[in-house]
Structure formats: C-alpha cells, structure tokens
N, C-alpha and C. Protein backbone atom coordinates (compact mmCIF):
# COMPACT_ATOMS: atom_id res chain seq x y z
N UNK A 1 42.57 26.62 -36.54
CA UNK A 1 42.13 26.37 -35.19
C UNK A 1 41.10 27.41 -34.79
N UNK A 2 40.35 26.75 -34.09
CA UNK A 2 38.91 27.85 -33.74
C UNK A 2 39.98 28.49 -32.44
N UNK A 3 39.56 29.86 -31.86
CA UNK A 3 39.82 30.93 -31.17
C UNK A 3 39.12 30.64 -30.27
N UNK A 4 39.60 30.92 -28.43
CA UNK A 4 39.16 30.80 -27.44
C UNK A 4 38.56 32.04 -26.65
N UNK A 5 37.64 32.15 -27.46
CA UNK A 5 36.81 33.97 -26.95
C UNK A 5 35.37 33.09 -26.74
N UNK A 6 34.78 34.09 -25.85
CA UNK A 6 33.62 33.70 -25.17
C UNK A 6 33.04 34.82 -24.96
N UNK A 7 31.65 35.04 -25.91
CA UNK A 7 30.64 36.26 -25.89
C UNK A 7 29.79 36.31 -24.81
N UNK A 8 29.85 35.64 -24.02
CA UNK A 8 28.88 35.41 -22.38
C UNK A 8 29.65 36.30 -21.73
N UNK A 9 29.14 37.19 -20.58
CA UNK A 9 29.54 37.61 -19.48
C UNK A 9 30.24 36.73 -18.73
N UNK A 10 31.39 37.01 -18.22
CA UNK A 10 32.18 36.13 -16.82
C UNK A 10 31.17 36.33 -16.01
N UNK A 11 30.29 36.35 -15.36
CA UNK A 11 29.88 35.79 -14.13
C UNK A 11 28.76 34.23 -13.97
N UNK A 12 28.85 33.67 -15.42
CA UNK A 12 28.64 32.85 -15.72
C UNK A 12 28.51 31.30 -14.71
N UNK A 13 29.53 31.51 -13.81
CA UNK A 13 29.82 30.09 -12.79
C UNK A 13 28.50 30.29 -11.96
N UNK A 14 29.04 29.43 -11.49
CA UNK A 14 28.03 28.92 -10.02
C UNK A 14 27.75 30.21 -9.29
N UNK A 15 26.59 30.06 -8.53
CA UNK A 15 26.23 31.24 -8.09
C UNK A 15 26.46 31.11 -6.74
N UNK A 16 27.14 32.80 -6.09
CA UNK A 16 27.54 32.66 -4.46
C UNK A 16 26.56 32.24 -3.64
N UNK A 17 27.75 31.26 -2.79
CA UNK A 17 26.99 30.85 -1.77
C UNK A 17 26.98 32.12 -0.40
N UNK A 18 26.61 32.96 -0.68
CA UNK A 18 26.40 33.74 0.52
C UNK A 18 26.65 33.58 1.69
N UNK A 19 25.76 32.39 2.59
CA UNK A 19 25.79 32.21 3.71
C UNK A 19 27.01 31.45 3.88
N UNK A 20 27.50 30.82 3.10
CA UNK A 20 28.89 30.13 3.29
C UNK A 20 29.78 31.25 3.61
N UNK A 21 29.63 32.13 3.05
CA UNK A 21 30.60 33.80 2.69
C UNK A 21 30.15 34.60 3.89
N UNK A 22 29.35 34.50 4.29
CA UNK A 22 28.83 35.54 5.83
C UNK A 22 29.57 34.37 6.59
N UNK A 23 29.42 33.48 7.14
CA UNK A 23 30.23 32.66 7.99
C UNK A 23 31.49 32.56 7.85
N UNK A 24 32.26 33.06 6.76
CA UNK A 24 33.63 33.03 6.76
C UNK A 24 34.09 34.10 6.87
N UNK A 25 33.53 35.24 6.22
CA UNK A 25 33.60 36.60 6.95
C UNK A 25 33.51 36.45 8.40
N UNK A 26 32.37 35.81 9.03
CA UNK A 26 32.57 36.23 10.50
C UNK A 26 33.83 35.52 11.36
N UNK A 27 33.62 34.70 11.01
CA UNK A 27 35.18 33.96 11.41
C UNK A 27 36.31 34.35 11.49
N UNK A 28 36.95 35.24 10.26
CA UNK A 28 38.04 35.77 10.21
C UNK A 28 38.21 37.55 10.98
N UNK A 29 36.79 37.86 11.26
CA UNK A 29 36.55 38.78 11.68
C UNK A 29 36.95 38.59 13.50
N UNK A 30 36.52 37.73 13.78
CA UNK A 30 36.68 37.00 15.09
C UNK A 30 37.91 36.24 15.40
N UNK A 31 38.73 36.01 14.04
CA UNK A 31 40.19 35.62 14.38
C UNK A 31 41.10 36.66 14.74
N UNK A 32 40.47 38.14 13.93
CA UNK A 32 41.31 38.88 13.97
C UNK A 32 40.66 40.04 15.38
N UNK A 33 39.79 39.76 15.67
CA UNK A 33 39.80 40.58 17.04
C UNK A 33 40.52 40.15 18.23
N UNK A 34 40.60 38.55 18.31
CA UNK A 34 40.54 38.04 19.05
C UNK A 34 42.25 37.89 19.01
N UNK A 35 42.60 37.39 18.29
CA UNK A 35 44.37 37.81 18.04
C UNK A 35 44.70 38.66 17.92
N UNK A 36 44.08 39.77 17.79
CA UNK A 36 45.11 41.40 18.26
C UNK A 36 44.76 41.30 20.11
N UNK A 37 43.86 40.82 20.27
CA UNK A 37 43.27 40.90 21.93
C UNK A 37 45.13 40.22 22.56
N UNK A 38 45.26 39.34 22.07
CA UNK A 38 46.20 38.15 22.71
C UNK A 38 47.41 38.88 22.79
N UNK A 39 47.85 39.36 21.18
CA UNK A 39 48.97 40.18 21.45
C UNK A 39 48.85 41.63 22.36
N UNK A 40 47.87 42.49 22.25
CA UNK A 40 48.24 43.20 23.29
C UNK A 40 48.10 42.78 24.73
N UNK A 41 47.63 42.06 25.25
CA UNK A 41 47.69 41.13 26.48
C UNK A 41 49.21 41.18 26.84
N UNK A 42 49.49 40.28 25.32
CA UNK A 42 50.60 39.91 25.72
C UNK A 42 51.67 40.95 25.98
N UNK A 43 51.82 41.83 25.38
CA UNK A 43 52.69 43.25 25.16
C UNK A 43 52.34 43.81 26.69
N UNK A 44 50.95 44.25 27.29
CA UNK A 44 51.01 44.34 28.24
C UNK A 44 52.17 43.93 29.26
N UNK A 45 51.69 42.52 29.43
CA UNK A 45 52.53 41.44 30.75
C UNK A 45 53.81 41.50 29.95
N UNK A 46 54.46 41.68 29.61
CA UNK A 46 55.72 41.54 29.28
C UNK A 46 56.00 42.72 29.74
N UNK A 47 55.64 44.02 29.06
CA UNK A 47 56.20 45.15 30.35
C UNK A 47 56.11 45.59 31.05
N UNK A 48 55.00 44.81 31.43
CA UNK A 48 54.80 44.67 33.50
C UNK A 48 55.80 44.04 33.96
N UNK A 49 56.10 43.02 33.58
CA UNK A 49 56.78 42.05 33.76
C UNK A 49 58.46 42.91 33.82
N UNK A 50 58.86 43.67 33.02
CA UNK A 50 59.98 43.52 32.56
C UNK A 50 60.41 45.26 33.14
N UNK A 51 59.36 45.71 33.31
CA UNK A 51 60.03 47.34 34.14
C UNK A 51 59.25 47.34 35.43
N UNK A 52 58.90 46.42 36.00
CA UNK A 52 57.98 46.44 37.43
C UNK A 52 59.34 44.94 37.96
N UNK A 53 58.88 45.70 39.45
CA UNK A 53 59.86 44.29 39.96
C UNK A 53 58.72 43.35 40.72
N UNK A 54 57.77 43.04 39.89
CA UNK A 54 56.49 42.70 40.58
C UNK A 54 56.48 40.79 40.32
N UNK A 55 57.35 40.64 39.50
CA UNK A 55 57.82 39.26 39.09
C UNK A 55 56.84 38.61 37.94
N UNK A 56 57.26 37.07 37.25
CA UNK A 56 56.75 36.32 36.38
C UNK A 56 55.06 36.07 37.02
N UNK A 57 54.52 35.64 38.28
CA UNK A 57 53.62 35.11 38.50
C UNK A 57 52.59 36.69 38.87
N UNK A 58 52.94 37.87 38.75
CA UNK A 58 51.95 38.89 39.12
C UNK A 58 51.71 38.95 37.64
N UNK A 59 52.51 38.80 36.22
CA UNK A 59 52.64 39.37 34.71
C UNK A 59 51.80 38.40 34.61
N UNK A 60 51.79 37.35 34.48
CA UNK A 60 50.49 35.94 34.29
C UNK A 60 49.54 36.35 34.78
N UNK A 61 49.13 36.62 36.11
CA UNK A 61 47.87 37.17 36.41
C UNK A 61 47.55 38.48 35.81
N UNK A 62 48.15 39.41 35.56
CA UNK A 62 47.59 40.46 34.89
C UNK A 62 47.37 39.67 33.11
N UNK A 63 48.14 39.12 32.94
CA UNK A 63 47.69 38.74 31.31
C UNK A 63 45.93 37.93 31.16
N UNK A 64 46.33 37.06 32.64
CA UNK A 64 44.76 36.53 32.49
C UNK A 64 43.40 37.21 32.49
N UNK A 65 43.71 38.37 33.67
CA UNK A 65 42.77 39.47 33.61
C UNK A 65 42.42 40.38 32.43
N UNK A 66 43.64 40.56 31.73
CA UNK A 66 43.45 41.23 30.56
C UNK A 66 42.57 40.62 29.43
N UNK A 67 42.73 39.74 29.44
CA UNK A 67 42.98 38.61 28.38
C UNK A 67 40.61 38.33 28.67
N UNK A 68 40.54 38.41 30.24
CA UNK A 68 39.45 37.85 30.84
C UNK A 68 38.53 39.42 30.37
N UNK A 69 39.06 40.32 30.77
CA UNK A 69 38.37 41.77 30.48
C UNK A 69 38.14 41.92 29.16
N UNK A 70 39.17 41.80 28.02
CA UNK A 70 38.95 41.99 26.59
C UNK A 70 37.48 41.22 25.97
N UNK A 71 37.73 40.23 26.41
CA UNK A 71 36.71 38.76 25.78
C UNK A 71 35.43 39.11 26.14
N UNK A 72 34.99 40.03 27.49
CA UNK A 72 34.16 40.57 28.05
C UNK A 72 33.49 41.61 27.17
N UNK A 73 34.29 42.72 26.69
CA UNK A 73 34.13 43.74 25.97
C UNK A 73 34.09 43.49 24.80
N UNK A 74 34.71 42.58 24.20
CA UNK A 74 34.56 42.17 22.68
C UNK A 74 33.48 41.38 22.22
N UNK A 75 32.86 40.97 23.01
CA UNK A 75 31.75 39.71 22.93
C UNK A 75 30.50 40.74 22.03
C-alpha cells in the first residue's frame, strides 16, 4: 500500500477570506461588549433593587438608563 505523506506545505487550501474574518471578528467583538454591558446593568438593578427600598419599577428604570448610558459610551 502506498503511504499517506504529503511533501507540500499545509497551507495548501483555499485561501482566507479575510473580509469574511474581519466581519466575524467584529461581531463577536460587539456580542461580547454588548453582553457584559447587559449583565452589569443587570447586577446593578438587582442591587438597587434588593438593598434600596426604592422598589421593582425605580430598578427597571435605573436598568434602562444604564443599559441607555452604556450603548452611548460603547458606540
């Protein structure tokens, strides 16, 4: 039986699509700013919420503001 060795360099395949690869980089870059944004929002209003006697509907409005300020600064 002939032997399965190959004297070519591996980089042999198809060649990167770059711009496909910059757009998916940015994407995940933007998933992940944008979902740490949410959870600390969220971490916020929860212990506003939960050591303030300021109630459920003041913790919603501060989450929105937060939530409205981050998106501001992250842009």
């Amino acid at each position: 039986m002939s032997e399965n060795t190959s004297s070519s360099p591996v980089e042999v395949g198809a060649e990167m699509d770059y711009g496909e690869h910059q757009r998916t980089y940015a994407l995940f870059v933007n998933l992940a700013k944008y979902g740490t944004l949410g959870t600390v929002a969220t971490l916020i209003a929860l212990a506003f919420y939960f050591f303030t006697s300021a109630g459920f509907i003041s913790a919603l409005i501060l989450f929105a503001l937060v939530m409205v300020a981050g998106t501001y600064l992250l842009r």
